[in-house]
N, C-alpha and C. Protein backbone atom coordinates (compact mmCIF):
# COMPACT_ATOMS: atom_id res chain seq x y z
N UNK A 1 -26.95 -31.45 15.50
CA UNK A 1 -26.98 -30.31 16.39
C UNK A 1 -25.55 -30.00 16.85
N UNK A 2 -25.19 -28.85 16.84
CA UNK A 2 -23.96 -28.33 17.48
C UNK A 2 -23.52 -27.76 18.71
N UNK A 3 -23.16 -28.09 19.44
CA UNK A 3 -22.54 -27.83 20.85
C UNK A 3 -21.13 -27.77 20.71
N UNK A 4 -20.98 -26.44 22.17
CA UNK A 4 -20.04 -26.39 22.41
C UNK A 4 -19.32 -27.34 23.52
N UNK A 5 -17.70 -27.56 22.71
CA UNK A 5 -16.97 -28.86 23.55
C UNK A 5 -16.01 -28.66 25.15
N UNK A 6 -15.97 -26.95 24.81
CA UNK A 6 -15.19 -26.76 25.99
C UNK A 6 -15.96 -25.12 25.90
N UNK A 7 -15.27 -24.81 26.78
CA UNK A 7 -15.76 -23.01 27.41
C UNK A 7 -15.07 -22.38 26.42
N UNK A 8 -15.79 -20.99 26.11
CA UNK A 8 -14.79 -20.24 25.14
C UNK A 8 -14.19 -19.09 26.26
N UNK A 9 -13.17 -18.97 25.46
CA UNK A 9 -12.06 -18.73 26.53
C UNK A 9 -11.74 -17.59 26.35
N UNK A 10 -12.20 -16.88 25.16
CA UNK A 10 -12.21 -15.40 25.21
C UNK A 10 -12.54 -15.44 23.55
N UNK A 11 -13.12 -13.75 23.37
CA UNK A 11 -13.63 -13.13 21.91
C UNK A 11 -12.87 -12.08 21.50
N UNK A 12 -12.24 -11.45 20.65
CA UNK A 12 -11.91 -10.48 20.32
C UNK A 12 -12.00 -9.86 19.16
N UNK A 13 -11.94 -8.76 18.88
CA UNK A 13 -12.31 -8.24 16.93
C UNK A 13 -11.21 -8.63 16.20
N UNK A 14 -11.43 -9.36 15.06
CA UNK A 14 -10.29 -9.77 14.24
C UNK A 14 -9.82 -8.42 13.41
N UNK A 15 -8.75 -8.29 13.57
CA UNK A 15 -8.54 -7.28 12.70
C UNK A 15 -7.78 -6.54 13.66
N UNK A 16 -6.68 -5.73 13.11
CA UNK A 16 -6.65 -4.41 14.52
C UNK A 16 -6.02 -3.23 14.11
N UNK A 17 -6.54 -2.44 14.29
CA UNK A 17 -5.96 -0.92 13.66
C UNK A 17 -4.79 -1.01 15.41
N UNK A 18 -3.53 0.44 14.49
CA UNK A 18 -2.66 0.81 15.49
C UNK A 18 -2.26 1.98 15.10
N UNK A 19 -1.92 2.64 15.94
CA UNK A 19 -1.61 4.31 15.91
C UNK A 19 -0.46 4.06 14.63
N UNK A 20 0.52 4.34 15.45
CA UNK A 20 2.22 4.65 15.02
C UNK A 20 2.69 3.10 14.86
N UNK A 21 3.50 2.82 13.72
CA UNK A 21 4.15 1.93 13.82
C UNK A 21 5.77 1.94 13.75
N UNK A 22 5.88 2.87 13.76
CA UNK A 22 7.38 3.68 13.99
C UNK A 22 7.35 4.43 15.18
N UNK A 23 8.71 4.18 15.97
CA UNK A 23 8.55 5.40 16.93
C UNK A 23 10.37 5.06 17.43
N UNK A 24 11.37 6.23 16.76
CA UNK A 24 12.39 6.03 16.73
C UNK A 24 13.27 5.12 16.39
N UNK A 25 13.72 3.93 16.88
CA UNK A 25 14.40 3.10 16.56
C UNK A 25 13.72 1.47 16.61
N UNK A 26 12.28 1.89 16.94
CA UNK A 26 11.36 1.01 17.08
C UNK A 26 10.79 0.81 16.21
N UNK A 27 10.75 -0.34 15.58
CA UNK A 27 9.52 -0.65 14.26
C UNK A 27 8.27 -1.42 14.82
N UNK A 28 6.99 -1.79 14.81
CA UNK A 28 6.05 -2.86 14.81
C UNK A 28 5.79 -3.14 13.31
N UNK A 29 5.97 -4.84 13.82
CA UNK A 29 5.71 -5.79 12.27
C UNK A 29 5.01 -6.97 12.65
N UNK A 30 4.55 -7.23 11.99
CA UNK A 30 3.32 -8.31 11.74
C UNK A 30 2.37 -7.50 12.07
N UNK A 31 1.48 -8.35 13.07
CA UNK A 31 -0.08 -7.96 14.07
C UNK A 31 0.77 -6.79 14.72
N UNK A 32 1.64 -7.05 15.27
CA UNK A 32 1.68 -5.83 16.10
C UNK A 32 1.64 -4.85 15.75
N UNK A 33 1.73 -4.45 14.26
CA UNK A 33 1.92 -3.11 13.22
C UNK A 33 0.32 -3.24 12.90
N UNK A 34 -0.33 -4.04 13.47
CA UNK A 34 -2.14 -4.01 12.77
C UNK A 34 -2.24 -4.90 12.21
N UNK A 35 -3.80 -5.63 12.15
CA UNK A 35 -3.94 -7.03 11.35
C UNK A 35 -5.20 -6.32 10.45
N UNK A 36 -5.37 -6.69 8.70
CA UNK A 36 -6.51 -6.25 8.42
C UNK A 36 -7.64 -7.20 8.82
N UNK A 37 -8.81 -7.35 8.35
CA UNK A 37 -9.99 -7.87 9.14
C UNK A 37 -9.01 -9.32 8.01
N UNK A 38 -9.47 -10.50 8.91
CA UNK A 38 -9.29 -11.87 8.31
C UNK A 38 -10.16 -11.81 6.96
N UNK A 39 -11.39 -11.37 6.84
CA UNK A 39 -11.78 -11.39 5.53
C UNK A 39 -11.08 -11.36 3.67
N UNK A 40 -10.00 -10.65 4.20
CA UNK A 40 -9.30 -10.13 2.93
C UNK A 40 -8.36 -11.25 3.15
N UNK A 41 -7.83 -12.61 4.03
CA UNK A 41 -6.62 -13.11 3.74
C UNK A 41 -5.84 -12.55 3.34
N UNK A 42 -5.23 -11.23 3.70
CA UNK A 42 -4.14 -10.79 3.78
C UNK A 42 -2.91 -10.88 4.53
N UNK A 43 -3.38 -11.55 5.77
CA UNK A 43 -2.66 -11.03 7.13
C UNK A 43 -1.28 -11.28 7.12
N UNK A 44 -0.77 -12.71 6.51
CA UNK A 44 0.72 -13.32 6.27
C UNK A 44 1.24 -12.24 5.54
N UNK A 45 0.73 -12.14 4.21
CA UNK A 45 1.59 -11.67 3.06
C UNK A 45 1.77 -10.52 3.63
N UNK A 46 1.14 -9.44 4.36
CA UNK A 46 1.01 -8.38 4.65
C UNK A 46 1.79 -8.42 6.39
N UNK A 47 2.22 -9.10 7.00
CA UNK A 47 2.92 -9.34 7.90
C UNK A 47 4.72 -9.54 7.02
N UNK A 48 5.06 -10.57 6.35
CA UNK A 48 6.03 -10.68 5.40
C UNK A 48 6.80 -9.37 4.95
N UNK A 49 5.59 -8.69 3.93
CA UNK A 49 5.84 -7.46 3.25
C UNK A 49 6.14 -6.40 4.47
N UNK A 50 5.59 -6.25 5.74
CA UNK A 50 5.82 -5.08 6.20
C UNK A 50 7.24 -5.72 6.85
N UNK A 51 7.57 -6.81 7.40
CA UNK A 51 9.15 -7.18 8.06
C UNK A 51 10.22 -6.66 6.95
N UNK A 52 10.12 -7.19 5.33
CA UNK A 52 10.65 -6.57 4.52
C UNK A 52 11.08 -5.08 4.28
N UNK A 53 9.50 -4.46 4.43
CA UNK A 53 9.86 -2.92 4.09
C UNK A 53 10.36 -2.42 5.67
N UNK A 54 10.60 -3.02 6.59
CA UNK A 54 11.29 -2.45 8.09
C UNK A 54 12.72 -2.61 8.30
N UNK A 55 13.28 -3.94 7.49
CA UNK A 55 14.21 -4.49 7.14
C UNK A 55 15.26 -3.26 6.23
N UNK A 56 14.53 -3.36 5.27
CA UNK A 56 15.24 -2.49 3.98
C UNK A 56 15.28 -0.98 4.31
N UNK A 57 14.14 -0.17 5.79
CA UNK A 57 14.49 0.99 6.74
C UNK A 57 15.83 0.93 7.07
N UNK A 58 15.64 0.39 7.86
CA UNK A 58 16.91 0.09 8.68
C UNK A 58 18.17 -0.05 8.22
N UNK A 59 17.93 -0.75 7.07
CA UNK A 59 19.45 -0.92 6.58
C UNK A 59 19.93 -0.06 5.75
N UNK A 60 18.92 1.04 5.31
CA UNK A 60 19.29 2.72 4.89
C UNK A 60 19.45 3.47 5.68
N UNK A 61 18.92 2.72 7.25
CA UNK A 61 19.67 3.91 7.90
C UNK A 61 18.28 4.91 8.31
N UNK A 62 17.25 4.75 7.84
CA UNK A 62 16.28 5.81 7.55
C UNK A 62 14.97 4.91 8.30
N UNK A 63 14.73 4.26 9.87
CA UNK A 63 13.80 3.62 10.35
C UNK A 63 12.53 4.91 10.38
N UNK A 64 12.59 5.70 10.20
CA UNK A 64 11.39 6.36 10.24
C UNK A 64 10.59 6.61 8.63
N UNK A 65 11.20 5.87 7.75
CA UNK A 65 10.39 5.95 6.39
C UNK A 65 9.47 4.59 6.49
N UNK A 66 9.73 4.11 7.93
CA UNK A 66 9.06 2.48 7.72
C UNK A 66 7.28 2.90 7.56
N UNK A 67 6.69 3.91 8.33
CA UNK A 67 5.55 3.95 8.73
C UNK A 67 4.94 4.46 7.66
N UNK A 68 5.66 5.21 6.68
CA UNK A 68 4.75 5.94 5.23
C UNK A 68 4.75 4.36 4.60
N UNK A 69 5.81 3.73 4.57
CA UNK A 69 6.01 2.39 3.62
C UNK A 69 4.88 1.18 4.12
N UNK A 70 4.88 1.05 5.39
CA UNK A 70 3.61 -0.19 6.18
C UNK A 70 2.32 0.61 5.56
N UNK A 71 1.80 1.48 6.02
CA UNK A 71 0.35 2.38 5.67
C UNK A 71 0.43 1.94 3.99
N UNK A 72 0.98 2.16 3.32
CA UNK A 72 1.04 1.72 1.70
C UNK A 72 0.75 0.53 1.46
N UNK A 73 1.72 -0.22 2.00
CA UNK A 73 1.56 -1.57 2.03
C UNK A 73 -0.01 -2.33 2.10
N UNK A 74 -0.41 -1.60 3.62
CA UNK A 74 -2.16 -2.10 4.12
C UNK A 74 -2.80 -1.52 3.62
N UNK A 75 -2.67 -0.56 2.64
CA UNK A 75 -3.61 0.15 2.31
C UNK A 75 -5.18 -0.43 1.42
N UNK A 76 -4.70 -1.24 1.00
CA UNK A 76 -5.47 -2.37 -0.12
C UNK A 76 -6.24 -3.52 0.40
N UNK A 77 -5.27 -3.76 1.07
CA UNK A 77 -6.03 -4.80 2.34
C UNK A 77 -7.47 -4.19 2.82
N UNK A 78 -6.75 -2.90 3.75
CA UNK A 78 -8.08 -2.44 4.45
C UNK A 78 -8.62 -1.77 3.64
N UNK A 79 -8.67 -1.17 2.92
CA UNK A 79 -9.57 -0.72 1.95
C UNK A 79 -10.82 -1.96 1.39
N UNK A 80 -10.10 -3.11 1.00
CA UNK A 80 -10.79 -4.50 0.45
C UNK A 80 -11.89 -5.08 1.51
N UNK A 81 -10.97 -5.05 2.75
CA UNK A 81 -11.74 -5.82 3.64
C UNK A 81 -12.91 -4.82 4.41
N UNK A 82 -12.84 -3.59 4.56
CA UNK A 82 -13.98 -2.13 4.83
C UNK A 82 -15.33 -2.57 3.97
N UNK A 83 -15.24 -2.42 2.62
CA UNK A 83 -15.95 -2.59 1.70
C UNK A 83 -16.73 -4.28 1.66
N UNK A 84 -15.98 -4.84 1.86
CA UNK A 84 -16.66 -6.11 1.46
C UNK A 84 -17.33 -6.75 2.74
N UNK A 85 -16.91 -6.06 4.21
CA UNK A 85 -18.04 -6.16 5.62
C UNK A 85 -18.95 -5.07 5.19
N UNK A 86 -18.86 -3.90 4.70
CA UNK A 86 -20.23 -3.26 4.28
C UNK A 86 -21.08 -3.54 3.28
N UNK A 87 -20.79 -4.48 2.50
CA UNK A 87 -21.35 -5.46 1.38
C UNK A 87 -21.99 -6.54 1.86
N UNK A 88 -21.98 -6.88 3.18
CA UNK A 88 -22.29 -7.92 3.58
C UNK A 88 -23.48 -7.73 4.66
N UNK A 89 -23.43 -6.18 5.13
CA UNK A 89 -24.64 -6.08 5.86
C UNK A 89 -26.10 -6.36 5.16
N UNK A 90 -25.96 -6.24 3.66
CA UNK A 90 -26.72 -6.42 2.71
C UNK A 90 -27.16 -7.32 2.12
N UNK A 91 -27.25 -8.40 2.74
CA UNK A 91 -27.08 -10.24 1.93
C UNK A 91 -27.77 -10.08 0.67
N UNK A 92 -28.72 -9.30 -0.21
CA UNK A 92 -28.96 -9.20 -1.54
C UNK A 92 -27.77 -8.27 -2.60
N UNK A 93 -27.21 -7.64 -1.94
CA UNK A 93 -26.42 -7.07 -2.86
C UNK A 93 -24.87 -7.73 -2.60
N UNK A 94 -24.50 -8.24 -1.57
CA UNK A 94 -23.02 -9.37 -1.51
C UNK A 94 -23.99 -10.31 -2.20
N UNK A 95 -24.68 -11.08 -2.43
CA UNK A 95 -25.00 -11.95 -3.48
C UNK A 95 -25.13 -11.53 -4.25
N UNK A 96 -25.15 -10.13 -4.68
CA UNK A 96 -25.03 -9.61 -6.83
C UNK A 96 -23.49 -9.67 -6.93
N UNK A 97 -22.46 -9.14 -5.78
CA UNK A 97 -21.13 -9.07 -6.02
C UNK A 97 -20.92 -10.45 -6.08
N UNK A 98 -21.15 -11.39 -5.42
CA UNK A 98 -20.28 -12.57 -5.87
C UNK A 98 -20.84 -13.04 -6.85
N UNK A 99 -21.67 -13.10 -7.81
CA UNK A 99 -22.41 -13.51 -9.04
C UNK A 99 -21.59 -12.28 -9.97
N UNK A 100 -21.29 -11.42 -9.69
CA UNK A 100 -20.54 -10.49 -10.75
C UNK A 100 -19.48 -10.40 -10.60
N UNK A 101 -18.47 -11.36 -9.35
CA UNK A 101 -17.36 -11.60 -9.72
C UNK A 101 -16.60 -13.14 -10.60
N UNK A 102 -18.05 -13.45 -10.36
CA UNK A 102 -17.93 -15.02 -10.85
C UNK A 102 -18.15 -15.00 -12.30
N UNK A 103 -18.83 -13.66 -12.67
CA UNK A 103 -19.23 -13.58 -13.90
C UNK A 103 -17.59 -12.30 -14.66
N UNK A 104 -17.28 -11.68 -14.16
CA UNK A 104 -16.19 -11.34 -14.54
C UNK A 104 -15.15 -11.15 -13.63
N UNK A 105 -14.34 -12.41 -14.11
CA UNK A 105 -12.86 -12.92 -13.15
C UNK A 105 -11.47 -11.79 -13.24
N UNK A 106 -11.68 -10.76 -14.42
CA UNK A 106 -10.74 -9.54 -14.47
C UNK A 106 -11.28 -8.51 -13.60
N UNK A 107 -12.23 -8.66 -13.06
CA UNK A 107 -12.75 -7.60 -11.93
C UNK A 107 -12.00 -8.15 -10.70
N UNK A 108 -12.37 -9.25 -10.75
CA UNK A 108 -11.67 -9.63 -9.21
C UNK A 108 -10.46 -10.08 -9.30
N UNK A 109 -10.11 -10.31 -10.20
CA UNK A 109 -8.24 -10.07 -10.22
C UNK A 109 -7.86 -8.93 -9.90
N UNK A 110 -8.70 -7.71 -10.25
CA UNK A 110 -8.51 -6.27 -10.36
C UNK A 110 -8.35 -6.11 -8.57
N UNK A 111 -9.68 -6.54 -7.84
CA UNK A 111 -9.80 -6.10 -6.43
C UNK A 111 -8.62 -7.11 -5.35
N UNK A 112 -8.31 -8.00 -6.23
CA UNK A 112 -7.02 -8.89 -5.58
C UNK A 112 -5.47 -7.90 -6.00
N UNK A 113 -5.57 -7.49 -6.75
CA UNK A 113 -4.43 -6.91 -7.18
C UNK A 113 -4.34 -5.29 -6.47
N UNK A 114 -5.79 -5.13 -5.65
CA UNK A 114 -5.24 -3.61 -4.68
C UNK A 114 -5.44 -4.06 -3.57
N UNK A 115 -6.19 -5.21 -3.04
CA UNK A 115 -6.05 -5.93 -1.57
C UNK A 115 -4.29 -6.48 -1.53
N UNK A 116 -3.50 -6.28 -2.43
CA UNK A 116 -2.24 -6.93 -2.03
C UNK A 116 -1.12 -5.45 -2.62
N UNK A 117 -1.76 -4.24 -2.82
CA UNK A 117 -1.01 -2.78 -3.56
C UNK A 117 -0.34 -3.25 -4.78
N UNK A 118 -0.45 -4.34 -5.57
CA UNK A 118 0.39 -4.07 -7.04
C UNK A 118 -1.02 -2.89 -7.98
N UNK A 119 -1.95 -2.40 -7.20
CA UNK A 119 -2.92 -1.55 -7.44
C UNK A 119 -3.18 -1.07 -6.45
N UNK A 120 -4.20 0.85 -6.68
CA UNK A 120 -4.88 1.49 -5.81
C UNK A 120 -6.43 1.31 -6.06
N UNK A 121 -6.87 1.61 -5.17
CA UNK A 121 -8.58 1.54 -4.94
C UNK A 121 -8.84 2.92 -6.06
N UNK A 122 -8.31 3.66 -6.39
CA UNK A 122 -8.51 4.46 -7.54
C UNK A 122 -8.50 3.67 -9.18
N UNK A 123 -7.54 2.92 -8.88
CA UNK A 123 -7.70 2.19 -10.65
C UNK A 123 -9.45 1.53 -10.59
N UNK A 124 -9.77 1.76 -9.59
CA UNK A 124 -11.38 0.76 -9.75
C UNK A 124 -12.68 1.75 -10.67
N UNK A 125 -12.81 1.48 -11.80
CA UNK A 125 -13.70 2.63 -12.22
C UNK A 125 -14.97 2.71 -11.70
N UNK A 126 -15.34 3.46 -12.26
CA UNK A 126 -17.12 3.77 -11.35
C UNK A 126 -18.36 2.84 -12.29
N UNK A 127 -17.45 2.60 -13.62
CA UNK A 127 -18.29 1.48 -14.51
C UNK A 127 -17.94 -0.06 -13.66
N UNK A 128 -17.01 0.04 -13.45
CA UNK A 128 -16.55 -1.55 -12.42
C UNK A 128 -17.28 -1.55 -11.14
N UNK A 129 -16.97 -0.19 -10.59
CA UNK A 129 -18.28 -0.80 -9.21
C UNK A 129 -19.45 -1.00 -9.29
N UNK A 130 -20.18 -0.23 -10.47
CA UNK A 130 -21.70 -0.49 -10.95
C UNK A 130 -21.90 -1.90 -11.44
N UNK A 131 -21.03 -2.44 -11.92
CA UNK A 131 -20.77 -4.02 -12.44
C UNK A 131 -20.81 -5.00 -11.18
N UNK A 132 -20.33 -4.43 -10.22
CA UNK A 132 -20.47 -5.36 -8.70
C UNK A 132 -21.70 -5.66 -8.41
N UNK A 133 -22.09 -4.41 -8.44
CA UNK A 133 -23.68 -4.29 -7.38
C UNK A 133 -24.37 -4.69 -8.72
N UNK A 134 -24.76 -4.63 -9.44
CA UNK A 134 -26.02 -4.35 -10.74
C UNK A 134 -26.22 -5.57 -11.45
């Protein structure tokens, strides 16, 4: 049986959307630029990558190209992690996706490779998402 050992000390939504992550000479990076939901294990690499692309702003001189460059960056993330909590309200059909990713490992290389942007949620064909669910 499981019990709790101490008081919980507070709850919050993992994940966090944010307006602007630019605003003049101001950048937000890491969480503070937004966390995608923990589901996708993105949050480091995607904390890393956005200090990088705020970094390489700045040192062109050009801090306001940071916020088209972060949104790009997360784009894959949250896109990945949207989809796969609405996959999950469904416990029969997130159990066909993980049996059809287990059954083809170039699919889910595919959805790892736009949860991290070396891909868009457009390269995903409509024969590949029928392959998830079916």
């Amino acid at each position: 049986m499981a019990r709790w050992m101490a008081a919980v000390l507070s709850v919050a939504p993992l994940g966090l959307r944010v307006g602007a992550v630019a605003s003049g000479d101001t950048l937000l990076v890491g969480d503070a630029a937004g966390a995608p939901d923990p589901v996708t294990g993105e949050g480091m690499s995607l904390a890393i990558l956005s200090a990088r692309a705020a970094a390489e702003a700045i040192s062109r001189g050009a801090p306001q190209d940071y916020e088209r460059e972060r949104r790009r960056l997360a784009a894959g993330s949250d896109w990945l992690g949207r989809w796969m909590l609405r996959a999950t309200r469904y416990p029969s059909i997130a159990d066909r996706v993980v049996s059809s990713l287990v059954q083809h490992p170039d699919l889910f290389t595919k959805l790892l490779e736009i949860s991290v942007g070396a891909r868009r949620e457009g390269d995903l064909t409509l024969a590949e998402v029928a392959r998830l669910v079916v």
